[in-house]
Protein backbone atom coordinates (compact mmCIF):
# COMPACT_ATOMS: atom_id res chain seq x y z
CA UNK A 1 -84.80 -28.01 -38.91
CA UNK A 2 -84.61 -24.80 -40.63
CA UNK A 3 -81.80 -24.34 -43.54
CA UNK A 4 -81.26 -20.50 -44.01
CA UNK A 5 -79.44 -19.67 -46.97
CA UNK A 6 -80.14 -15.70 -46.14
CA UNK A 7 -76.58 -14.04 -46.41
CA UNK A 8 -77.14 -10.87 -47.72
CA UNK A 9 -78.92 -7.59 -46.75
CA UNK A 10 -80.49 -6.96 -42.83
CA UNK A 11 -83.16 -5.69 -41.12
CA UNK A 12 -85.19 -3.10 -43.24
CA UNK A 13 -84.24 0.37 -42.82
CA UNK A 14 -86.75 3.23 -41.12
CA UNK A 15 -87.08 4.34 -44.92
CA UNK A 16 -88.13 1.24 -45.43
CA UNK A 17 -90.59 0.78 -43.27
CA UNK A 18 -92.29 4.51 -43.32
CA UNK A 19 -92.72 4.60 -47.02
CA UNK A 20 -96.52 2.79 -47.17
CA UNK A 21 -96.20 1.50 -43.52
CA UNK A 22 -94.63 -1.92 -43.09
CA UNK A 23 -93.94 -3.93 -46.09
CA UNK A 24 -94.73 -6.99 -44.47
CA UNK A 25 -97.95 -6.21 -43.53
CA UNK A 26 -99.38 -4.57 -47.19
CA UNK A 27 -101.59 -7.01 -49.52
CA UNK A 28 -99.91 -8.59 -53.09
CA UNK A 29 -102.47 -6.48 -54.31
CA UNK A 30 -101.20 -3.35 -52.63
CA UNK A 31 -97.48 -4.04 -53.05
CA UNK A 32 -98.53 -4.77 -56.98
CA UNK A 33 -99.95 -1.20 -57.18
CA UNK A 34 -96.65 0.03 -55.19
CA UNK A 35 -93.87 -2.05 -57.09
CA UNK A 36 -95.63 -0.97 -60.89
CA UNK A 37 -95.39 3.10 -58.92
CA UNK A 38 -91.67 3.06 -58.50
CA UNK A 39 -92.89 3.93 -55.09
CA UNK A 40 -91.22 0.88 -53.42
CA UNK A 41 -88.86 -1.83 -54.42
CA UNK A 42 -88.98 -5.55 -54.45
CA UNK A 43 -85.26 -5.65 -52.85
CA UNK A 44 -87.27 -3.45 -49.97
CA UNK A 45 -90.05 -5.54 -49.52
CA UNK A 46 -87.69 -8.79 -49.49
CA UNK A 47 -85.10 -7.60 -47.00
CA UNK A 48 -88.31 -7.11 -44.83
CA UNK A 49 -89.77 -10.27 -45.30
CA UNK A 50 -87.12 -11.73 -44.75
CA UNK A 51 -85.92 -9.78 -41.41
CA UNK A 52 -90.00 -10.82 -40.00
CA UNK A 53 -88.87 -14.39 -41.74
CA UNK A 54 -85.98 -14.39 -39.22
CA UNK A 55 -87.40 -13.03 -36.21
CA UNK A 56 -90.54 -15.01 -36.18
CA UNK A 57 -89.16 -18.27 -37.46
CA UNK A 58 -88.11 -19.06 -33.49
CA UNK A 59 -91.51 -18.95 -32.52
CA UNK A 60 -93.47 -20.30 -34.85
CA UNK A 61 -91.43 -22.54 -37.02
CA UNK A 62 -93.23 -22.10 -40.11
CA UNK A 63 -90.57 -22.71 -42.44
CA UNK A 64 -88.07 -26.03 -43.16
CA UNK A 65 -85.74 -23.73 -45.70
CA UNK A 66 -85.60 -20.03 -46.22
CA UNK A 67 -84.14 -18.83 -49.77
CA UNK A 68 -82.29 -16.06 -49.13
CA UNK A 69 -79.73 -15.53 -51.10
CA UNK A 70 -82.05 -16.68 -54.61
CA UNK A 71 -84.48 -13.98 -53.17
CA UNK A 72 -82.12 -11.25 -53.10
CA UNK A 73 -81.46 -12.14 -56.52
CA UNK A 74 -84.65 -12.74 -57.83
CA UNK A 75 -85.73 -8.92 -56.14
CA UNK A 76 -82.26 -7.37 -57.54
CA UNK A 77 -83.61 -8.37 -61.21
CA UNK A 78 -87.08 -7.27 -60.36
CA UNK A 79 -86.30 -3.95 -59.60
CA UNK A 80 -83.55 -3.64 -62.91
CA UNK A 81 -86.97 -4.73 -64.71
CA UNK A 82 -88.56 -2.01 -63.07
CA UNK A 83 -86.27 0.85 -63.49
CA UNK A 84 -85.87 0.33 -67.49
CA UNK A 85 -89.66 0.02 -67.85
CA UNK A 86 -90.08 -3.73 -68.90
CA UNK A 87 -93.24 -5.18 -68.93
CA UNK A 88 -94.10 -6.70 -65.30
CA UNK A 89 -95.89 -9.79 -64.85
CA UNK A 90 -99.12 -10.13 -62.56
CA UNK A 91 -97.17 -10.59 -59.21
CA UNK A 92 -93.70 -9.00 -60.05
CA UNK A 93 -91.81 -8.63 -56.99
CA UNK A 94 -94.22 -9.89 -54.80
CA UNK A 95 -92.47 -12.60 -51.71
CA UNK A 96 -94.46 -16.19 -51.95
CA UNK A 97 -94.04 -18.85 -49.93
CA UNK A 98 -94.67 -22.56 -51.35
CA UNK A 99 -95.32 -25.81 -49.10
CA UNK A 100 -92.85 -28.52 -49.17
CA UNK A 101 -94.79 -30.90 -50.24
CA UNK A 102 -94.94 -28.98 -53.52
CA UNK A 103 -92.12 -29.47 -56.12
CA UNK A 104 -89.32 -25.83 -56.40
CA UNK A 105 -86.70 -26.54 -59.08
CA UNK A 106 -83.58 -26.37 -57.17
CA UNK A 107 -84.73 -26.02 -53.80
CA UNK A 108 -85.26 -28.84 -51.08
CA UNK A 109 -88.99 -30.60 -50.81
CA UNK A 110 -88.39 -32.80 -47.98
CA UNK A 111 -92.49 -33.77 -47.79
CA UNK A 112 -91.74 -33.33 -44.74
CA UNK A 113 -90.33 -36.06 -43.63
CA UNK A 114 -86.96 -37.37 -42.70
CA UNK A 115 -86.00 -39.47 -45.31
CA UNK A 116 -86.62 -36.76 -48.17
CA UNK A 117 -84.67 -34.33 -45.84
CA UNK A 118 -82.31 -33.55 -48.62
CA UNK A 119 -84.39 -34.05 -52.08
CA UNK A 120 -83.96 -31.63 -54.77
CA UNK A 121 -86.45 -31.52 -57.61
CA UNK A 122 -85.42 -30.34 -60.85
CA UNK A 123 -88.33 -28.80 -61.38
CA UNK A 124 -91.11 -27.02 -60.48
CA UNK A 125 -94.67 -28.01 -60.10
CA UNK A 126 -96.37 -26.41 -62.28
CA UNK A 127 -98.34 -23.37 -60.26
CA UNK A 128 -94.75 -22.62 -58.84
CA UNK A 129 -93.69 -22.06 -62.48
CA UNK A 130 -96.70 -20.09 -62.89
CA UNK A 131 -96.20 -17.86 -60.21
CA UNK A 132 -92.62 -17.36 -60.71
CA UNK A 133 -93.62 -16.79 -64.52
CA UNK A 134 -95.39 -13.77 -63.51
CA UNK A 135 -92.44 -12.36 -61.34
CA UNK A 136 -93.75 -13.80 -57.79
CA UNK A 137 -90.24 -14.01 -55.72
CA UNK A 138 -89.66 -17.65 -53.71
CA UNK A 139 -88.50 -16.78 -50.11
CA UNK A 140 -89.19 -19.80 -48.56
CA UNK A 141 -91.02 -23.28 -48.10
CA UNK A 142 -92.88 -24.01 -45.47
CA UNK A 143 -93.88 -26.44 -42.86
CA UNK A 144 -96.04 -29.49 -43.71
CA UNK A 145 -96.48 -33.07 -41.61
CA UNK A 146 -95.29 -36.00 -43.46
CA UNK A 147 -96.81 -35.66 -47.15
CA UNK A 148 -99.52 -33.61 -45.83
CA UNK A 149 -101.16 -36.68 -44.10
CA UNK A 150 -102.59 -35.06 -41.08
CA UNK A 151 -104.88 -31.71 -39.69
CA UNK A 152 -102.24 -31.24 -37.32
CA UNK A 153 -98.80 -29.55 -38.56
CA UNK A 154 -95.84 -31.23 -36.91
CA UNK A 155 -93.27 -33.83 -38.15
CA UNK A 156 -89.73 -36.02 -36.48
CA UNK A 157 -88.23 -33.58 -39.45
CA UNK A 158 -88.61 -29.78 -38.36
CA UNK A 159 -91.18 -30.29 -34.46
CA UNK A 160 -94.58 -28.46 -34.20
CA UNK A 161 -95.81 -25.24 -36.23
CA UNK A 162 -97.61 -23.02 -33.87
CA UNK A 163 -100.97 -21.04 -34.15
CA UNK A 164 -99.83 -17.35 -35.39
CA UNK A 165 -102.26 -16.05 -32.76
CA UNK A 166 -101.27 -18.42 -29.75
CA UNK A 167 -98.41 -20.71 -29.15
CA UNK A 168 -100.37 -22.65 -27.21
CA UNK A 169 -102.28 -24.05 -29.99
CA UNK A 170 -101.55 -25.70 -33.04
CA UNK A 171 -101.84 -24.09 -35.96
CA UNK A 172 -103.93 -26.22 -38.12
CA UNK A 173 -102.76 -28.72 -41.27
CA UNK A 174 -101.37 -29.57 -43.25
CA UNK A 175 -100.84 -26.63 -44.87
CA UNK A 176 -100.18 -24.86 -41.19
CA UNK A 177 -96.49 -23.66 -41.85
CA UNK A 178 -98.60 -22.08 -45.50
CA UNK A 179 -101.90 -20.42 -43.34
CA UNK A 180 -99.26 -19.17 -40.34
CA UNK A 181 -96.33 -17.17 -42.57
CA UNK A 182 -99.18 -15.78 -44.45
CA UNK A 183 -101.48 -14.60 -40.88
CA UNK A 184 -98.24 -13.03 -39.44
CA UNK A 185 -97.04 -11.08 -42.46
CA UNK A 186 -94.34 -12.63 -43.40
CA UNK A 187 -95.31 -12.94 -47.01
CA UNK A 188 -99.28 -11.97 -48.31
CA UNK A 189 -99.35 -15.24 -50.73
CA UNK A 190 -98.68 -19.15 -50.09
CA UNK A 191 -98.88 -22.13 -52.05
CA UNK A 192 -100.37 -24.40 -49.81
CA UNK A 193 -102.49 -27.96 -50.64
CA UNK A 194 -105.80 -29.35 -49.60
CA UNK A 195 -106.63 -33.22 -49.76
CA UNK A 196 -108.89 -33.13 -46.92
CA UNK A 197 -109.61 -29.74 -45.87
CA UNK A 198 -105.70 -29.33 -45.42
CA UNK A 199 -105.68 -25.48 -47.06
CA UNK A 200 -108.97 -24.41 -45.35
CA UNK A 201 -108.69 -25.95 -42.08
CA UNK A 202 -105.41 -23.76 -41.13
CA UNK A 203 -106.44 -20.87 -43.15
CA UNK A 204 -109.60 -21.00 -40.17
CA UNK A 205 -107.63 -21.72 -37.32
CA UNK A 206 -104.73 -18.61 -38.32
CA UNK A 207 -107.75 -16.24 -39.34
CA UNK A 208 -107.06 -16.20 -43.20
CA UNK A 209 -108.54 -16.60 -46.59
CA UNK A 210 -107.82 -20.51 -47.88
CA UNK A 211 -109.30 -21.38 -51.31
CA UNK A 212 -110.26 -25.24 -52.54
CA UNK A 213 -110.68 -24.60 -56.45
CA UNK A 214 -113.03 -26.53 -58.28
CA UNK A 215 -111.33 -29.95 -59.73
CA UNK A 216 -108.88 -28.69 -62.82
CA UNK A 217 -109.13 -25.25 -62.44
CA UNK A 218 -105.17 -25.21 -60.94
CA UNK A 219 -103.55 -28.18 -62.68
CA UNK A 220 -102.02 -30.40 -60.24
CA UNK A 221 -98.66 -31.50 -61.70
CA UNK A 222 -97.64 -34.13 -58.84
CA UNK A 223 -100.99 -36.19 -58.51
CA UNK A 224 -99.86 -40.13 -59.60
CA UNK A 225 -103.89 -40.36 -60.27
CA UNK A 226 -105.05 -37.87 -62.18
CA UNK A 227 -107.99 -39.17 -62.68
CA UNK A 228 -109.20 -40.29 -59.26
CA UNK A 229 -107.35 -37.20 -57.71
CA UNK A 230 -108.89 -35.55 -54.90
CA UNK A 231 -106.51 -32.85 -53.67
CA UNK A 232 -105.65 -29.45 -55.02
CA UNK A 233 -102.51 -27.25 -54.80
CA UNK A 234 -103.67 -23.83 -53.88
CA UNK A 235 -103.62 -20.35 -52.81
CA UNK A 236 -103.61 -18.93 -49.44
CA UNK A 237 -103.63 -15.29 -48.30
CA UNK A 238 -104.85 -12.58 -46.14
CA UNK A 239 -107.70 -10.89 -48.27
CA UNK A 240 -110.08 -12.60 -51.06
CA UNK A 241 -108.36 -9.72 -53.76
CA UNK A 242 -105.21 -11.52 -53.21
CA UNK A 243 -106.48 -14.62 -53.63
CA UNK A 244 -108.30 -13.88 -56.63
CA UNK A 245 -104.63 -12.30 -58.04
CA UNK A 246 -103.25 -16.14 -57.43
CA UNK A 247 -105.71 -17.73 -59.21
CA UNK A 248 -105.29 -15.59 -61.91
CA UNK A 249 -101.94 -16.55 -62.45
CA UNK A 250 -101.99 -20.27 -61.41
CA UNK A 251 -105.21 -20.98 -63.67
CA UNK A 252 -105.07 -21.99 -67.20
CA UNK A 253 -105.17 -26.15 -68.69
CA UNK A 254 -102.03 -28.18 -68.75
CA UNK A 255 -101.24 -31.21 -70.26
CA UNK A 256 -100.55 -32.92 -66.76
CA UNK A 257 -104.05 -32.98 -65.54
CA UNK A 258 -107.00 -33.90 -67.50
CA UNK A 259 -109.53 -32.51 -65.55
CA UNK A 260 -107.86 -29.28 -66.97
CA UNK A 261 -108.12 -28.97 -70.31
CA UNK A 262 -110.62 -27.10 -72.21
CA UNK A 263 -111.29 -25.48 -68.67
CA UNK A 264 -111.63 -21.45 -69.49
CA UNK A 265 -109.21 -18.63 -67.30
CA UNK A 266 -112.48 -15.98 -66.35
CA UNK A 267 -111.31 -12.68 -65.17
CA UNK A 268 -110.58 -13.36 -61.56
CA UNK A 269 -109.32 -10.43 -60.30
CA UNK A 270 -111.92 -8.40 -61.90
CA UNK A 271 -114.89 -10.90 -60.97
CA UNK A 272 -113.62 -10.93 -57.03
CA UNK A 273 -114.02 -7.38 -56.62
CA UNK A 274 -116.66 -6.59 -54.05
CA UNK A 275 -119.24 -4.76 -55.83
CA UNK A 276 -122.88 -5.24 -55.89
CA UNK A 277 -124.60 -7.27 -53.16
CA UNK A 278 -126.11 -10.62 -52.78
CA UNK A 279 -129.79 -9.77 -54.06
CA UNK A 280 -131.47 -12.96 -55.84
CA UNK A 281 -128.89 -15.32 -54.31
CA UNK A 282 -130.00 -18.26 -52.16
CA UNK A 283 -127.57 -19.40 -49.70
CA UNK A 284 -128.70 -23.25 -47.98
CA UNK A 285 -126.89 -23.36 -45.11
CA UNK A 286 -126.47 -26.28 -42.67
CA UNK A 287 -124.46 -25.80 -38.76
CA UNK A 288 -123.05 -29.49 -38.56
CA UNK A 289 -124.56 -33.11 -39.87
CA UNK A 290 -126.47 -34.87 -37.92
CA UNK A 291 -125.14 -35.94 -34.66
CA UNK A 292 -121.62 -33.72 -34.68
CA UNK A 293 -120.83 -30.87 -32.15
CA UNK A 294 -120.48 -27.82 -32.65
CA UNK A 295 -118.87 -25.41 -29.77
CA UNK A 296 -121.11 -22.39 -28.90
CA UNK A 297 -118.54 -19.90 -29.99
CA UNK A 298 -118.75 -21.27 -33.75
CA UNK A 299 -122.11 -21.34 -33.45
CA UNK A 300 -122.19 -18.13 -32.59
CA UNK A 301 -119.91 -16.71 -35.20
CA UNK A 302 -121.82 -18.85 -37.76
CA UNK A 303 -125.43 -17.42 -36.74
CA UNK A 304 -123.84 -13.59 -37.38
CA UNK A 305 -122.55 -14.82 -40.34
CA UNK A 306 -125.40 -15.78 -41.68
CA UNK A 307 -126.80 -12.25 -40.54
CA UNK A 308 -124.62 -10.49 -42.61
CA UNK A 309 -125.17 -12.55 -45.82
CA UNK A 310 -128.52 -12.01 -45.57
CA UNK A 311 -128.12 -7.79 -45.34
CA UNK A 312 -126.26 -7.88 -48.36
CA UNK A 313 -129.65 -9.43 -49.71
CA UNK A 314 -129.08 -13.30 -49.84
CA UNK A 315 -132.18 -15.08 -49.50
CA UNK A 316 -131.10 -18.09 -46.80
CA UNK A 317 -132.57 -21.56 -46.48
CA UNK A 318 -131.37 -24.31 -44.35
CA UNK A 319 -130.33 -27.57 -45.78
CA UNK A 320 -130.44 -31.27 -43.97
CA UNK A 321 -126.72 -32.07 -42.91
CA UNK A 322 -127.80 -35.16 -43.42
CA UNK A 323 -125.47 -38.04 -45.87
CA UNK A 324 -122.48 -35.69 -45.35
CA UNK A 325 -120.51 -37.40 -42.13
CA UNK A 326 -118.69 -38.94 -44.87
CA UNK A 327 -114.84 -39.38 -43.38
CA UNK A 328 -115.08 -43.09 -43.35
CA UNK A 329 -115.50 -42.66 -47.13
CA UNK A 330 -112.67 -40.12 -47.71
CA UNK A 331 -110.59 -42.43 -45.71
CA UNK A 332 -110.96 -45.52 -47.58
CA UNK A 333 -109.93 -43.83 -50.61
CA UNK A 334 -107.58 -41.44 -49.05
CA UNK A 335 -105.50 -44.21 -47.01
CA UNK A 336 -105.72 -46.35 -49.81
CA UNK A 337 -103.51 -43.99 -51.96
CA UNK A 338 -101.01 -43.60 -49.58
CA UNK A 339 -100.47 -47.12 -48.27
CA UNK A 340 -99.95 -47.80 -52.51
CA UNK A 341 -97.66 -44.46 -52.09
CA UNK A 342 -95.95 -45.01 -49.03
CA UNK A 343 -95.77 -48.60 -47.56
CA UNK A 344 -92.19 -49.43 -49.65
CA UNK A 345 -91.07 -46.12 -47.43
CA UNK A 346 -92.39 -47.14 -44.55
CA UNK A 347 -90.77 -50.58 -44.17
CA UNK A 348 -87.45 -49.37 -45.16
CA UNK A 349 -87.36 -45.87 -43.08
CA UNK A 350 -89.90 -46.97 -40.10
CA UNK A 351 -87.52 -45.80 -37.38
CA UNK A 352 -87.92 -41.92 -39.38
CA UNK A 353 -91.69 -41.71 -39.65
CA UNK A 354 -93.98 -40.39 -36.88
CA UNK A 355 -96.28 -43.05 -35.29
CA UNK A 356 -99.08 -41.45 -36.49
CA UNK A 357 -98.56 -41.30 -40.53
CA UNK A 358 -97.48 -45.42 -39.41
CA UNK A 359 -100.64 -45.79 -37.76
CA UNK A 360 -102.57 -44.65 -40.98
CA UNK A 361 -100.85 -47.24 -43.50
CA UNK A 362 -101.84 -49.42 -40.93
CA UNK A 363 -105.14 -48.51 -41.11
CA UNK A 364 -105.40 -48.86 -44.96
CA UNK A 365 -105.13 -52.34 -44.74
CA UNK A 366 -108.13 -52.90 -43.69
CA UNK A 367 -109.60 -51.69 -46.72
CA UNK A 368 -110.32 -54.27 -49.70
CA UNK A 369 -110.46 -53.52 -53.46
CA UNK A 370 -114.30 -53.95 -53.27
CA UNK A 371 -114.42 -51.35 -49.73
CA UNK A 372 -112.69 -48.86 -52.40
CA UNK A 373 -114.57 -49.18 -55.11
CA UNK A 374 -118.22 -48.90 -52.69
CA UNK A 375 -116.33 -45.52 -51.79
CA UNK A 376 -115.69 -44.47 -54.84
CA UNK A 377 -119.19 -45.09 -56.04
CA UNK A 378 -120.48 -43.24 -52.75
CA UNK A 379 -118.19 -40.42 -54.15
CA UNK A 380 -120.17 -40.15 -56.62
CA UNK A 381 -123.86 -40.18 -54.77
CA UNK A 382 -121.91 -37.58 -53.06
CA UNK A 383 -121.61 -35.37 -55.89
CA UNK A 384 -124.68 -35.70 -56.85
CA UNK A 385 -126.03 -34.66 -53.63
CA UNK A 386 -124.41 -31.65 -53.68
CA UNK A 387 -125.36 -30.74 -57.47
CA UNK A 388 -128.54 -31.27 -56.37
CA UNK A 389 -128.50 -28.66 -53.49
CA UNK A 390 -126.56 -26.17 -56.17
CA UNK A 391 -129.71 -26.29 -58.35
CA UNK A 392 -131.48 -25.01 -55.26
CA UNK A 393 -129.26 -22.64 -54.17
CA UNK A 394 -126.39 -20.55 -55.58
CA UNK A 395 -124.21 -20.96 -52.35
CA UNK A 396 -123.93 -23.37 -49.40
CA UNK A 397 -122.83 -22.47 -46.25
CA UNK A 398 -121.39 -23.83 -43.10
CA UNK A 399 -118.43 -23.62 -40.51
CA UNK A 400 -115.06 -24.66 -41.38
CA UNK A 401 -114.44 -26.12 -38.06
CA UNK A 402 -116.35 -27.36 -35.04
CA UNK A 403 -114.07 -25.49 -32.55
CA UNK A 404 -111.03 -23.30 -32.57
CA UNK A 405 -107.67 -24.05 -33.09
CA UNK A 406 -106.54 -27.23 -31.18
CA UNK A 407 -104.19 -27.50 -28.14
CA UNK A 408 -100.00 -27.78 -29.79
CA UNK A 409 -99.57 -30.74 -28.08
CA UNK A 410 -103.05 -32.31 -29.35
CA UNK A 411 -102.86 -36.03 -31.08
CA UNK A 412 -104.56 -36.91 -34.39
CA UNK A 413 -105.39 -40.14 -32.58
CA UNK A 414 -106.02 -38.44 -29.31
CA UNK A 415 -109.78 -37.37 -28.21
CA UNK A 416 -111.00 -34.00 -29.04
CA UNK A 417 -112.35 -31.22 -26.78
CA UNK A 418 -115.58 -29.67 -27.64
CA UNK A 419 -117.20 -27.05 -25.06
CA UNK A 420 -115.94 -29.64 -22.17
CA UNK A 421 -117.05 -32.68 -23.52
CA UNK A 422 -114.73 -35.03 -25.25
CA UNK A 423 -114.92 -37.17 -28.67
CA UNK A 424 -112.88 -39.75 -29.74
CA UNK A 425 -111.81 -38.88 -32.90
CA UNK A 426 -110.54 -35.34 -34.43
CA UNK A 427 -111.30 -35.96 -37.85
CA UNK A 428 -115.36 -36.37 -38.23
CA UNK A 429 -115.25 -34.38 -35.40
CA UNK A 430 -113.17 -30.85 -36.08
CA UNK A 431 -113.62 -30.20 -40.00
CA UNK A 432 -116.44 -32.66 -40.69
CA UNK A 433 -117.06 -29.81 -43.61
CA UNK A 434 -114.24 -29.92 -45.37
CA UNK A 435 -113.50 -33.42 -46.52
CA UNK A 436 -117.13 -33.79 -48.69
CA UNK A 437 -115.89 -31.42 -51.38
CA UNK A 438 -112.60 -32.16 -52.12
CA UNK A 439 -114.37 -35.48 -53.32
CA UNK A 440 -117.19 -33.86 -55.19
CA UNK A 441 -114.38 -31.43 -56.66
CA UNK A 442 -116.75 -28.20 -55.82
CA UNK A 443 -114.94 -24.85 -54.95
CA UNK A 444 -115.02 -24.13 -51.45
CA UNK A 445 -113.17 -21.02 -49.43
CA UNK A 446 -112.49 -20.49 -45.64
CA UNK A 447 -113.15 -16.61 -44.85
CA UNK A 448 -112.30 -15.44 -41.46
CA UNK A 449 -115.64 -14.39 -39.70
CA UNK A 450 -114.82 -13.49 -35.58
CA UNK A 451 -112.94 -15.02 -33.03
CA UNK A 452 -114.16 -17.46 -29.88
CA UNK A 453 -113.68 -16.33 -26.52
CA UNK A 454 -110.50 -17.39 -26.72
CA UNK A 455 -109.46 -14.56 -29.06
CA UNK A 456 -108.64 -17.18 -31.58
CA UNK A 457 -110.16 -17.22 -35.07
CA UNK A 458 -113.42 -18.78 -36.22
CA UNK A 459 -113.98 -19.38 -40.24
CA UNK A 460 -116.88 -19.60 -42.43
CA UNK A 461 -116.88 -22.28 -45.10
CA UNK A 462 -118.99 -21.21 -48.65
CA UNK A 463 -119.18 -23.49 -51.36
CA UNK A 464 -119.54 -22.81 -55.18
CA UNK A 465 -121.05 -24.18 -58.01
CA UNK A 466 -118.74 -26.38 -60.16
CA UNK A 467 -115.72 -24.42 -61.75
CA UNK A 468 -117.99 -21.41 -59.84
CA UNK A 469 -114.43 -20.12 -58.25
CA UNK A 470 -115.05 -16.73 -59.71
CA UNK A 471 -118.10 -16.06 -58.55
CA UNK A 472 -117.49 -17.87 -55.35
CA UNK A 473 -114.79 -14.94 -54.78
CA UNK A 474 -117.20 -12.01 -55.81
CA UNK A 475 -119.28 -13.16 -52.59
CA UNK A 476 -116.30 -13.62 -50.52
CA UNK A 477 -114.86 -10.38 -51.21
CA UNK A 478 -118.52 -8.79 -50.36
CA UNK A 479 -118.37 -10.52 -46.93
CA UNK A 480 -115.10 -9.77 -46.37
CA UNK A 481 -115.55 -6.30 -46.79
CA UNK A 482 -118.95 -5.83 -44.81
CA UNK A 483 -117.44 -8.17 -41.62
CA UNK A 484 -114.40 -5.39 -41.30
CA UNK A 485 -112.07 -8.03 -39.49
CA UNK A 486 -108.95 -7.00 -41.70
CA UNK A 487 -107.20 -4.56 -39.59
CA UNK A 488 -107.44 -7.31 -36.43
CA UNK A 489 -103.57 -8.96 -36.78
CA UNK A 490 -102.11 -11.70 -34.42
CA UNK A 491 -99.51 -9.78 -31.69
């Protein structure tokens, strides 16, 4: 289902398109530089965007609702703001996209799902009003399965989201619609969320840069438990620099989230910068916990990974993967919430919902108040665990996934393929990395790092020290820019 309110404008122009290259395909970073210039103009780099919006959306079917018509109003205002010499905000001009599981005043967030197919909020969440604050333009929200409940992005409300590099593979959740619009240049930054790995695990399988901030640093508007919160609303985008240029303007306390306040803004953008090296950093690194496969491409792409951090002077050690196989633990808690969210729904719209966001309510009720309370306190040995390996080491290190991106047609209760051998269970098995530290609340980033034999990308997870985001950038942005993978784009 895809509701296109584009009426205006076309396909961009040869002036257009020759003036810095292709608009669609130039950082927020690069675009900022060329909007502040005079040297190109928002209502340019939206008809563009929009145009690759169109063309693409067939294909991959990244979106649920294109804004067309608020876009080309939003750029005509940008570039009047431009022309009498205003003052511009951070991303002025710059095309965003924002998942729709995440609150736009005035625009549909269906979740999702059918029965929300036609929900309006009135009013933003509050890193959309950030964003649009500082002049970022709203083309579009994209794909997500039902409330962001699976690794896998496809719902009864819009089909399957393919992999921006293959059709014939999915691209990743739940944030897949956010990771793909972003890896095929339809728009350089996405508001995406992560309650599981849901940010980084498609930002790996699409061959972008996906963020989990440390708990607080975004506030997170929509979370029913703020205090027991584990998931994040967050940036995605094709270089670190851009992320760092999201966080910058998404960061700051808010009333809405405790973990927020009297949490400090550093200077992003100017921290993320790749200069210096890695001398008198020690990265503990770990390839999978104890009994989990890992394909021999990954590994692979890991082992030169960790090559390359160490020749921009990182001293490495490795770490036991041991107590981090944790999903039965993120599940408990994780199921728990939505079966309290979601089971009213459920009973009253059954016939709408996909078997397998059914299938997981059913599964929470196996879980007592005492089973949640174990995991909660196991959340917290959990943290500790890691703050103990962060008083070790600066950095850890390890591979977003197991494997590349899954087959389109593969089931989140269906057995997963590893190297020929098959496992029953995608979760533990795929991203067994990426659930430990939304729980522990530690900053962790998926940076693209090669591709598997199957040209498809491969991503390497680093994780920060607590409310480390900035710093956790300044190494990104040096890997980033010694692994040279940035001018490889999907067909």
């Amino acid at each position: 289902m895809l509701v296109n309110a584009w009426a205006n404008g076309g396909p961009p122009s040869e002036r257009d398109l020759t003036m810095s290259g292709d608009p669609c395909l130039l950082s927020a970073t690069e675009l900022r530089r060329l909007i502040a210039g005079k040297r190109i103009s928002p209502v340019e780099i939206v008809r563009a965007v929009l145009a690759r919006a169109e063309a693409l959306q067939p294909e991959l079917n990244c979106f649920i609702t294109l804004c067309g018509d608020e876009a080309f109003a939003a750029a005509r205002e940008a570039e009047r703001k431009v022309m009498a010499g205003e003052t511009l905000g951070l991303l002025h001009g710059i095309p965003v996209t924002v998942k729709d599981i995440v609150n736009t005043k005035g625009v549909k967030t269906t979740f999702g799902a059918v029965p929300y197919k036609d929900n309006v909020p009135n009013e933003d969440a509050v890193a959309v009003a950030r964003l649009r604050s500082e002049g970022a333009i709203l083309i579009g929200k994209t794909t997500t399965p039902e409330f962001g409940s699976k690794c896998l992005t496809d719902s009864p409300l819009f089909g399957r989201t393919r992999n921006a590099w293959s059709a014939e593979r999915s691209s990743g959740g739940s944030s897949g619609g956010a990771a793909v619009a972003v890896a095929s240049g339809i728009a350089p930054l996405a508001i995406a969320t992560d309650g599981g790995g849901s940010t980084r695990i498609p930002a790996a399988c699409n061959g972008v840069v996906g963020l989990k901030q440390s708990n607080g640093v975004i506030p997170h508007s929509q979370a029913l438990d703020a205090f027991g919160n584990q998931t994040y609303v967050t940036p995605t985008t094709r270089t670190v620099a851009d992320t760092a240029l999201m966080m910058q303007a998404m960061a700051g306390e808010d009333a809405c989230d405790p973990w927020s306040i009297g949490v400090p803004v550093p200077d992003f953008i100017g921290t993320a910068a790749p200069r210096g090296d890695l001398r008198g950093q020690r990265i503990l690194y770990c390839l999978a916990p104890p009994g989990r496969p890992v394909s021999a491409d990954v590994a692979t792409g890991f082992k030169a990974s960790l090559d390359l951090l160490a020749g921009l002077g990182a001293e490495l050690e490795e770490f036991s993967g041991e107590g981090f196989d944790i999903e039965p633990i993120w599940r408990a808690i994780n199921h728990t919430v939505w079966r309290t969210r979601f089971a009213k729904l459920a009973a009253e719209h059954r016939d709408e919902l996909s078997e397998a966001f059914l299938k997981q309510l059913a599964l929470a009720t196996e879980v007592s108040g005492v089973d949640y309370q174990e995991a909660m306190f196991a959340r917290t040995a959990l943290f500790r665990r890691v703050q103990s390996l962060l008083a070790r080491g600066h950095l850890l290190a390890m591979p977003t996934l197991t494997r590349t991106a899954l087959p389109i047609e593969q089931d989140l209760f269906g057995r997963i393929e590893i190297d020929g051998e098959h496992f029953d269970s995608v979760r533990p098995h795929w991203f067994p990395w990426t659930m430990p530290f939304n729980m522990t609340g530690h900053p962790a980033i998926s940076l693209p790092c090669g591709f598997g034999r199957d040209g498809l990308p491969i991503g390497l997870q680093l994780v920060g020290r607590f409310r480390g985001d900035a710093e956790l950038l300044r190494v990104g942005a040096l890997f980033e820019a010694s692994s040279d993978l940035l001018s490889r784009r999907p067909a």
